[in-house]
C-alpha atoms as a PDB file:
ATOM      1  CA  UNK A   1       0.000   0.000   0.000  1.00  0.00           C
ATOM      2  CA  UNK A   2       2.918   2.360   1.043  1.00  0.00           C
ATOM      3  CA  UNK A   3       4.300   2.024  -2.064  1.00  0.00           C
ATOM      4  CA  UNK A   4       1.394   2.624  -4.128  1.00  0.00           C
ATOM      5  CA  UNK A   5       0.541   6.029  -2.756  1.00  0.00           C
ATOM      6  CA  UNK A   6       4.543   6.938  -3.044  1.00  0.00           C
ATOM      7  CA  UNK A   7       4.172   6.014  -6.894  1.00  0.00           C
ATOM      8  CA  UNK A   8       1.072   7.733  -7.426  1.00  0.00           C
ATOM      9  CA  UNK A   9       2.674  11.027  -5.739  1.00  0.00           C
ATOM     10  CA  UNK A  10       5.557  10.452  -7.733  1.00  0.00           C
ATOM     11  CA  UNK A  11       3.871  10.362 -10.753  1.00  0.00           C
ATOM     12  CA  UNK A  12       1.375  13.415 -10.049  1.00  0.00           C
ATOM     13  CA  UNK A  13       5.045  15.605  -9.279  1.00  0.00           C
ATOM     14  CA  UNK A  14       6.370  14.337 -12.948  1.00  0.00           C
ATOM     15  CA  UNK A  15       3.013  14.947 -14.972  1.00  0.00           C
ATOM     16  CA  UNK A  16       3.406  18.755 -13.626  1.00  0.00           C
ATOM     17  CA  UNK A  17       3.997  21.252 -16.473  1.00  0.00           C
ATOM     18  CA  UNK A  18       5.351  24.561 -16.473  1.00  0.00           C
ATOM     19  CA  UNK A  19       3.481  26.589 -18.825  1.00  0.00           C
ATOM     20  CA  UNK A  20       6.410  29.235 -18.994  1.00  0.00           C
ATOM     21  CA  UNK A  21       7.114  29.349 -22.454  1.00  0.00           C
ATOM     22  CA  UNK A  22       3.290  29.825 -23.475  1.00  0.00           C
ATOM     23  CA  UNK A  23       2.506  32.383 -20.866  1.00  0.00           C
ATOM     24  CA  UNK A  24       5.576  34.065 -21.371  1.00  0.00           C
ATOM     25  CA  UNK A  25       5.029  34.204 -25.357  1.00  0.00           C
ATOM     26  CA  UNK A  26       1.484  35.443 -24.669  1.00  0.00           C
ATOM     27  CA  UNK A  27       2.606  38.383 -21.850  1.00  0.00           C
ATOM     28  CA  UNK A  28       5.675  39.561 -24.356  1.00  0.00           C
ATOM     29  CA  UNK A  29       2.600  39.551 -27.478  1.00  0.00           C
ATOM     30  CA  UNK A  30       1.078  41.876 -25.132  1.00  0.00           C
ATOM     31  CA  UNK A  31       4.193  44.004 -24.041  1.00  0.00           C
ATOM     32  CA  UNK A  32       4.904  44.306 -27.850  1.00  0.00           C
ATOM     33  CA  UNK A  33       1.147  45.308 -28.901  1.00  0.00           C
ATOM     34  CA  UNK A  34       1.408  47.998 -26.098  1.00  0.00           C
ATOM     35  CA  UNK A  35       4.696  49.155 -27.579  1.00  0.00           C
ATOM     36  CA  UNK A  36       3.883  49.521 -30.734  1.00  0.00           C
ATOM     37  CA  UNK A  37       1.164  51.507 -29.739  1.00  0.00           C
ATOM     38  CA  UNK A  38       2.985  53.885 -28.078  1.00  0.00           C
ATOM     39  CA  UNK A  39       5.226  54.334 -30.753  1.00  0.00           C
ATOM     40  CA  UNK A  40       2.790  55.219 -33.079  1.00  0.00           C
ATOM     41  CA  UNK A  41       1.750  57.506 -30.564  1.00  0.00           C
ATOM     42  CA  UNK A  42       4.806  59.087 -30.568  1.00  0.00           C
ATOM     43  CA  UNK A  43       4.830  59.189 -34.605  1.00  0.00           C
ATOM     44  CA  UNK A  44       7.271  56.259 -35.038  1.00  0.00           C
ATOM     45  CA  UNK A  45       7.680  53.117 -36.455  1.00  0.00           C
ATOM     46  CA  UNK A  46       9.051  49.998 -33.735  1.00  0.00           C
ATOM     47  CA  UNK A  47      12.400  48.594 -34.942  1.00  0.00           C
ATOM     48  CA  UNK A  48      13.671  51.820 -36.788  1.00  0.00           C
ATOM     49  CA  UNK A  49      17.326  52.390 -35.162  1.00  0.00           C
ATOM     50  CA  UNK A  50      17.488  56.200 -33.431  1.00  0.00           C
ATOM     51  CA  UNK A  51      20.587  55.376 -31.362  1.00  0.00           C
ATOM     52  CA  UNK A  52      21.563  58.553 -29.254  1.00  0.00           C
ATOM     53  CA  UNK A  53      19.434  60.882 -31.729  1.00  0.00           C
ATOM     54  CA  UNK A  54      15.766  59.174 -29.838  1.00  0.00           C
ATOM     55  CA  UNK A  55      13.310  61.490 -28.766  1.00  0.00           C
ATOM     56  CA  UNK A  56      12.141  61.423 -24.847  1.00  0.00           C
ATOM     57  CA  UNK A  57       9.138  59.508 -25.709  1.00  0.00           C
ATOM     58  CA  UNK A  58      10.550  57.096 -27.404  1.00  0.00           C
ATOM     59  CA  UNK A  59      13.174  56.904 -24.657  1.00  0.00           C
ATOM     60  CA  UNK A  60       9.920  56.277 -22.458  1.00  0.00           C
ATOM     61  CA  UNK A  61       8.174  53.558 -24.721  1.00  0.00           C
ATOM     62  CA  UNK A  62      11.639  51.680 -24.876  1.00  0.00           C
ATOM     63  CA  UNK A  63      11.461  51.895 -20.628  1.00  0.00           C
ATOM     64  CA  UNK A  64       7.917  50.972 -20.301  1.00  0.00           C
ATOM     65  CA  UNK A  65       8.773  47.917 -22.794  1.00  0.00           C
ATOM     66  CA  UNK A  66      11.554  46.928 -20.570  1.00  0.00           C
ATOM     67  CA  UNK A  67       9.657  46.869 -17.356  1.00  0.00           C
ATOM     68  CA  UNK A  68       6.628  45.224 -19.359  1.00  0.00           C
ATOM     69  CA  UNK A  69       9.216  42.070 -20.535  1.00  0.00           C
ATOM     70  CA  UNK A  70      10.892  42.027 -16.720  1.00  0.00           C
ATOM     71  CA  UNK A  71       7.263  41.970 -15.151  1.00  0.00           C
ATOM     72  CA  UNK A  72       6.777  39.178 -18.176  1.00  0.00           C
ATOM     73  CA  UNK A  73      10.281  36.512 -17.129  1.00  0.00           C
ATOM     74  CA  UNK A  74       9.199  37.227 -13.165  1.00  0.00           C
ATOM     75  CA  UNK A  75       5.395  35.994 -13.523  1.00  0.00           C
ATOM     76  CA  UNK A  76       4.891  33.819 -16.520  1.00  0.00           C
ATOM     77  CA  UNK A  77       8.435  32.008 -16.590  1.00  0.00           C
ATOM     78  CA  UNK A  78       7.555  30.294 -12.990  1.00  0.00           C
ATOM     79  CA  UNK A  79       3.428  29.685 -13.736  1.00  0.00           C
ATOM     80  CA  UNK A  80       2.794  26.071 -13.063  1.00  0.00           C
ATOM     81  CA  UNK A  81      -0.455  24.490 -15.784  1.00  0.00           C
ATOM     82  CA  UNK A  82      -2.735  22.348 -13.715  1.00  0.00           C
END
């Protein structure tokens, strides 16, 4: 019997899945879509290269994208799938 319920545990730990990948890929579709709107906000295009010449609010949309992907690897990168 004892070993039995040590099995059954054993398998329930193994069949766990991360879903980090998929709920990372759907938080960074989101960080991108909000990016990208905030660019054309600004009256830009996301991906064109500005280097040191970038406006403030572009500056701004490039921070807020940052802290979008962080918030993005912290959460969805350790989200367990029942």
């Amino acid at each position: 019997m004892k070993s039995s319920s040590t099995i059954a545990i054993t398998i329930a730990l193994l069949t766990t899945v991360s879903a980090g990948p998929l709920a990372y890929g759907a938080c960074q579709a989101g960080c991108a879509s909000i990016v990208m709107a905030c660019y054309s906000a600004a009256g830009f295009t996301w991906g064109a290269t500005a280097g040191a010449t970038a406006p403030a609010s572009i500056i701004a949309c490039n921070a807020a994208f940052g802290k979008c992907s962080a918030v993005c690897a912290a959460i969805a990168l350790g989200a367990p799938t029942p």
